[in-house]
C-alpha atoms as a PDB file:
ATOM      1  CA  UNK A   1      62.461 140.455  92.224  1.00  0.00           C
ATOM      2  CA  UNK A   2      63.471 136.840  93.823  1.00  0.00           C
ATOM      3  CA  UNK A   3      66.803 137.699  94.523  1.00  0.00           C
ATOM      4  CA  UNK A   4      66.283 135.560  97.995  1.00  0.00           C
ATOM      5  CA  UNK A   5      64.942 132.964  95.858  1.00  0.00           C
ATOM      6  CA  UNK A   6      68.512 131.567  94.899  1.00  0.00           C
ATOM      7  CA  UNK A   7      67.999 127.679  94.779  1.00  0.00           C
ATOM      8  CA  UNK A   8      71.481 126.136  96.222  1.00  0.00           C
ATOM      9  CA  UNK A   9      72.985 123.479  94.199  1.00  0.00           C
ATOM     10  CA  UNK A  10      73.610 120.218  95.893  1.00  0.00           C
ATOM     11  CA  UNK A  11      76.490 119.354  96.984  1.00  0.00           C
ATOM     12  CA  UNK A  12      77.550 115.658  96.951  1.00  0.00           C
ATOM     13  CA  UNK A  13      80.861 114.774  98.674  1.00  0.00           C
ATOM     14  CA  UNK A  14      82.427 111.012  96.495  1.00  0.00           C
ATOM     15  CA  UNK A  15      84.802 109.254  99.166  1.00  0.00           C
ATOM     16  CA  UNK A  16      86.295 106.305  97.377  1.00  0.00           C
ATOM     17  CA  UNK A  17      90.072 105.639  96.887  1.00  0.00           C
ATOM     18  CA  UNK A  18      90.140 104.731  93.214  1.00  0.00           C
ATOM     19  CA  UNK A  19      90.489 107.867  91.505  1.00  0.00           C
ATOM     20  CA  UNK A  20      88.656 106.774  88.442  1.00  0.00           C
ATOM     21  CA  UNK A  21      85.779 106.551  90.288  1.00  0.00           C
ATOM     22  CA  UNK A  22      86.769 109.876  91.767  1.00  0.00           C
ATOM     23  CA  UNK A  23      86.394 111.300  87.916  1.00  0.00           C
ATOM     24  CA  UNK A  24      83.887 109.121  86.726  1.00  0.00           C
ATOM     25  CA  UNK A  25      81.311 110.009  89.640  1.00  0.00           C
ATOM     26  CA  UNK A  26      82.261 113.736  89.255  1.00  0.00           C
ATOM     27  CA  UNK A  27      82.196 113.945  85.615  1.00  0.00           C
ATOM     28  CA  UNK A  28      78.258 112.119  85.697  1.00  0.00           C
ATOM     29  CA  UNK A  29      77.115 114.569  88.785  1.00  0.00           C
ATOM     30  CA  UNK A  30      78.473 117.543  87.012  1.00  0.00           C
ATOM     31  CA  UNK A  31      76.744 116.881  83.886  1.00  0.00           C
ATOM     32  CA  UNK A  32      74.095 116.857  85.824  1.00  0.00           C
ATOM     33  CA  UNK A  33      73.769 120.036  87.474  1.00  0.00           C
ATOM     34  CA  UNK A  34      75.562 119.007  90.980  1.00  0.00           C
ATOM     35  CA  UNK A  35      78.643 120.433  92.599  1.00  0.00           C
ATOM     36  CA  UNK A  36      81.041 117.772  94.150  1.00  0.00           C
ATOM     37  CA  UNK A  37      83.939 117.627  96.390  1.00  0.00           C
ATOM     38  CA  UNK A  38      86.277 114.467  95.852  1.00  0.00           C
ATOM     39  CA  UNK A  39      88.289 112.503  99.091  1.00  0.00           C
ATOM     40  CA  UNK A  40      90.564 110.007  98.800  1.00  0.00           C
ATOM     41  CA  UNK A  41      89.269 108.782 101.967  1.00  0.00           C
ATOM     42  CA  UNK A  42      87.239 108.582 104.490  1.00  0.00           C
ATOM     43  CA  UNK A  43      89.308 110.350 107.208  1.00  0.00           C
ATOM     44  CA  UNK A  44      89.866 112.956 105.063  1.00  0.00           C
ATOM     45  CA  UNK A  45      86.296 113.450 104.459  1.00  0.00           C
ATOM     46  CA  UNK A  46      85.827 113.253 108.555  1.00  0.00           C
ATOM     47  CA  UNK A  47      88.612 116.090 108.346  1.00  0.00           C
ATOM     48  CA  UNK A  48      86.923 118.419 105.554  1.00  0.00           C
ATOM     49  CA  UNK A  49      84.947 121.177 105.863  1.00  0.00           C
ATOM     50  CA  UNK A  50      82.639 120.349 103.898  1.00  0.00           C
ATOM     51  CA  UNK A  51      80.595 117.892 106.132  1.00  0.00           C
ATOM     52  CA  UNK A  52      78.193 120.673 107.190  1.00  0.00           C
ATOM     53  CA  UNK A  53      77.605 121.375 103.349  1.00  0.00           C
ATOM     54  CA  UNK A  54      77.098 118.082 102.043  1.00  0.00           C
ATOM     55  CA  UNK A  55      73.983 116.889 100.765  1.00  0.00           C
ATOM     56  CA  UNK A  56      75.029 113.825 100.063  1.00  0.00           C
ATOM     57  CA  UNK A  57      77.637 111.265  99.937  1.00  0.00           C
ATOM     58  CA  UNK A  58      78.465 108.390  97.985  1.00  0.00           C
ATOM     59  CA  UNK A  59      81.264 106.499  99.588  1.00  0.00           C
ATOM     60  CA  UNK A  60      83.473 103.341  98.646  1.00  0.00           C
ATOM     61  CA  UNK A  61      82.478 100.347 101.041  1.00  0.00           C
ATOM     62  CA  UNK A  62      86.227  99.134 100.721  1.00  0.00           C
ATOM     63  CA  UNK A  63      88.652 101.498 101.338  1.00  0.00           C
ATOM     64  CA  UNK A  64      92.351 102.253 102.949  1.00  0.00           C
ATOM     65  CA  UNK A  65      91.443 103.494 106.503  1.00  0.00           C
ATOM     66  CA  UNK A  66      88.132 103.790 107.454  1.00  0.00           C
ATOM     67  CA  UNK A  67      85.372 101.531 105.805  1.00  0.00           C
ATOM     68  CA  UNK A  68      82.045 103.493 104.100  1.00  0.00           C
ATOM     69  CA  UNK A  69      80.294 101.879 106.586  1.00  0.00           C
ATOM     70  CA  UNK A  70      82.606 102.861 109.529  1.00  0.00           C
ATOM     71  CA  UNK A  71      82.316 106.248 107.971  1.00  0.00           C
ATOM     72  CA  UNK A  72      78.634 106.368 108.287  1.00  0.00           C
ATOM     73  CA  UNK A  73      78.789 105.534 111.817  1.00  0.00           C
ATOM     74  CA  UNK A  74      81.073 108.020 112.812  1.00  0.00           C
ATOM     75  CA  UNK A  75      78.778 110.705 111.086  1.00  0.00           C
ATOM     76  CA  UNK A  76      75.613 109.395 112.827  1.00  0.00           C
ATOM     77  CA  UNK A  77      77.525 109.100 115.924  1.00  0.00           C
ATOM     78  CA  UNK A  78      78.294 112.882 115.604  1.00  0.00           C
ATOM     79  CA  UNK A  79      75.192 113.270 115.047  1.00  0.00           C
ATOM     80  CA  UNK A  80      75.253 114.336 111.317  1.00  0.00           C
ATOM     81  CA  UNK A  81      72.061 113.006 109.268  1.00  0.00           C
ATOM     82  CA  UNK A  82      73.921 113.321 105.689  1.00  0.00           C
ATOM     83  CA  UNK A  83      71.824 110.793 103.412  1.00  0.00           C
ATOM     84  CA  UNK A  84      75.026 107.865 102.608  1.00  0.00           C
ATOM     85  CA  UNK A  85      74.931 105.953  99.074  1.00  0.00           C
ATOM     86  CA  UNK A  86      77.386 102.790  99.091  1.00  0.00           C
ATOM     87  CA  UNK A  87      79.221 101.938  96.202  1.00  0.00           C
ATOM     88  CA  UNK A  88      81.063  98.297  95.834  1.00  0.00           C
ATOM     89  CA  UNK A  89      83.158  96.040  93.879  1.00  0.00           C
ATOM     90  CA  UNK A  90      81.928  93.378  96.395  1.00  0.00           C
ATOM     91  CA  UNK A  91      78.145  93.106  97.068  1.00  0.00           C
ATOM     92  CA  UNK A  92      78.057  91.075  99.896  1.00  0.00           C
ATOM     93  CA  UNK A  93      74.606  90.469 101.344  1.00  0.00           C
ATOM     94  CA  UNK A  94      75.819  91.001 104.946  1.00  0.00           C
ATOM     95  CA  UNK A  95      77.685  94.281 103.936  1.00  0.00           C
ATOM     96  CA  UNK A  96      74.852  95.434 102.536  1.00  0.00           C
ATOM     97  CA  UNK A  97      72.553  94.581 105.360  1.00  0.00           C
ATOM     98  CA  UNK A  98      74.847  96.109 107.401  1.00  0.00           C
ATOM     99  CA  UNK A  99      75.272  99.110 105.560  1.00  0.00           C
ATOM    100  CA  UNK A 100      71.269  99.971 105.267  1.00  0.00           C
ATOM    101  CA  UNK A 101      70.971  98.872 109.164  1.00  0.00           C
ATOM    102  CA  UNK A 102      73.170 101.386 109.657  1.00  0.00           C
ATOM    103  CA  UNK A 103      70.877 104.044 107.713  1.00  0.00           C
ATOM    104  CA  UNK A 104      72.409 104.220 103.779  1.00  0.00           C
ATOM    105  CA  UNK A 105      69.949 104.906 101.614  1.00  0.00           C
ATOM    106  CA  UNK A 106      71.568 102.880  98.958  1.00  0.00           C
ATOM    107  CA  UNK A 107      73.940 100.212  98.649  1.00  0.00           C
ATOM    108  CA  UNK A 108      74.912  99.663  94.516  1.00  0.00           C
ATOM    109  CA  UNK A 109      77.352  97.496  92.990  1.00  0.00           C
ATOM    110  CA  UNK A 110      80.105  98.813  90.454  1.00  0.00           C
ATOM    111  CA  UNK A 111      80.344  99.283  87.960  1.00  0.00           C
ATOM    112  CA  UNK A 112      77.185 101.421  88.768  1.00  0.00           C
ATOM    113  CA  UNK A 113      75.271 102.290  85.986  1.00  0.00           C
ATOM    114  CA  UNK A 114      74.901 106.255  85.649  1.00  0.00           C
ATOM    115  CA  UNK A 115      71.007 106.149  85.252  1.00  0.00           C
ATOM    116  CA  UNK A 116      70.922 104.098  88.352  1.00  0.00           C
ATOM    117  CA  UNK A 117      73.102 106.331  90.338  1.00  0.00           C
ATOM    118  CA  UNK A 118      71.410 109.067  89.503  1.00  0.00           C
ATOM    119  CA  UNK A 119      67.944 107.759  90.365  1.00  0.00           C
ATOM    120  CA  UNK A 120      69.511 107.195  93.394  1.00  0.00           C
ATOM    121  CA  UNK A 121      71.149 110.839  94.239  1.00  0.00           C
ATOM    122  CA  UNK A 122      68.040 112.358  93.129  1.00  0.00           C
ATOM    123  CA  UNK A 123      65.780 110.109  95.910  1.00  0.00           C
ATOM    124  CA  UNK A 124      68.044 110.803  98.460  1.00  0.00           C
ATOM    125  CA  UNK A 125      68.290 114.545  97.990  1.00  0.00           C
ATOM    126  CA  UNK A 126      63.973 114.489  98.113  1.00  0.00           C
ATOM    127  CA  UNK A 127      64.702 111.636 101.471  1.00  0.00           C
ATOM    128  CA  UNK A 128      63.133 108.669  99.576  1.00  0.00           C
ATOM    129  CA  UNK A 129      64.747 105.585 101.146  1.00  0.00           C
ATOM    130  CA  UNK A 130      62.624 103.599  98.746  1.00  0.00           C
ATOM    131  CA  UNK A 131      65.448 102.570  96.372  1.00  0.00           C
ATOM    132  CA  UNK A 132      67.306 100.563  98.537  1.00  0.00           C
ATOM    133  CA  UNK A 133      69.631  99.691  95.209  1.00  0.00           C
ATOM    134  CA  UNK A 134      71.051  96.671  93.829  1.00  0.00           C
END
């Protein structure tokens, strides 16, 4: 048979410090066939061990602690190459620009819609930077 055919569900890691997001996100990703991992920040992330197993992570910009963008520098500093997704309550245009300088492959304002987060997750799973997000 295929028995070393097992596809691997994704795991997406959700850093964000509101932990209604936390569920929210979770629930959505669940539903739709992905395993997640919750932090309540981004140090804790930093301190998981799930970095190495991480598919993909959508972060808070704004958070206690290290920023999401901060975040994704330290990752690309250690040379980790984790496709980021940037979730935040304040779309600035210079956060943003910032945030996809720095190599996010999405930068979406909450409330995020669940189709649009999705479309997202799914692109940066297959490495399409082409939805750059709203």
């Amino acid at each position: 048979m295929l028995a070393g055919l097992v596809a691997k569900v994704p795991l997406i890691s959700i850093v964000d410090d509101d932990v209604s997001v936390r569920e929210a996100t979770t629930s959505l990703l669940e539903a739709h066939g992905y395993a997640t991992a919750t932090f309540v920040s981004a140090e804790e992330f930093l301190g998981s061990q799930q970095i190495d197993s991480t598919s993909c992570i959508l972060t808070d910009l704004r958070m206690t602690g290290l920023s999401g963008i901060e975040l994704q520098g330290r990752l690309r500093d250690a040379g980790h190459r984790i496709p980021i997704i940037v979730m935040t309550a304040y779309p600035e245009e210079h956060t943003r620009a910032a945030a996809l300088r720095g190599g996010a492959l999405g930068f979406l304002s909450k409330p995020v819609s669940a189709e649009l987060l999705i479309s997202h997750v799914e692109d940066a799973l297959k490495g399409d930077a082409s939805g750059a997000g709203a």
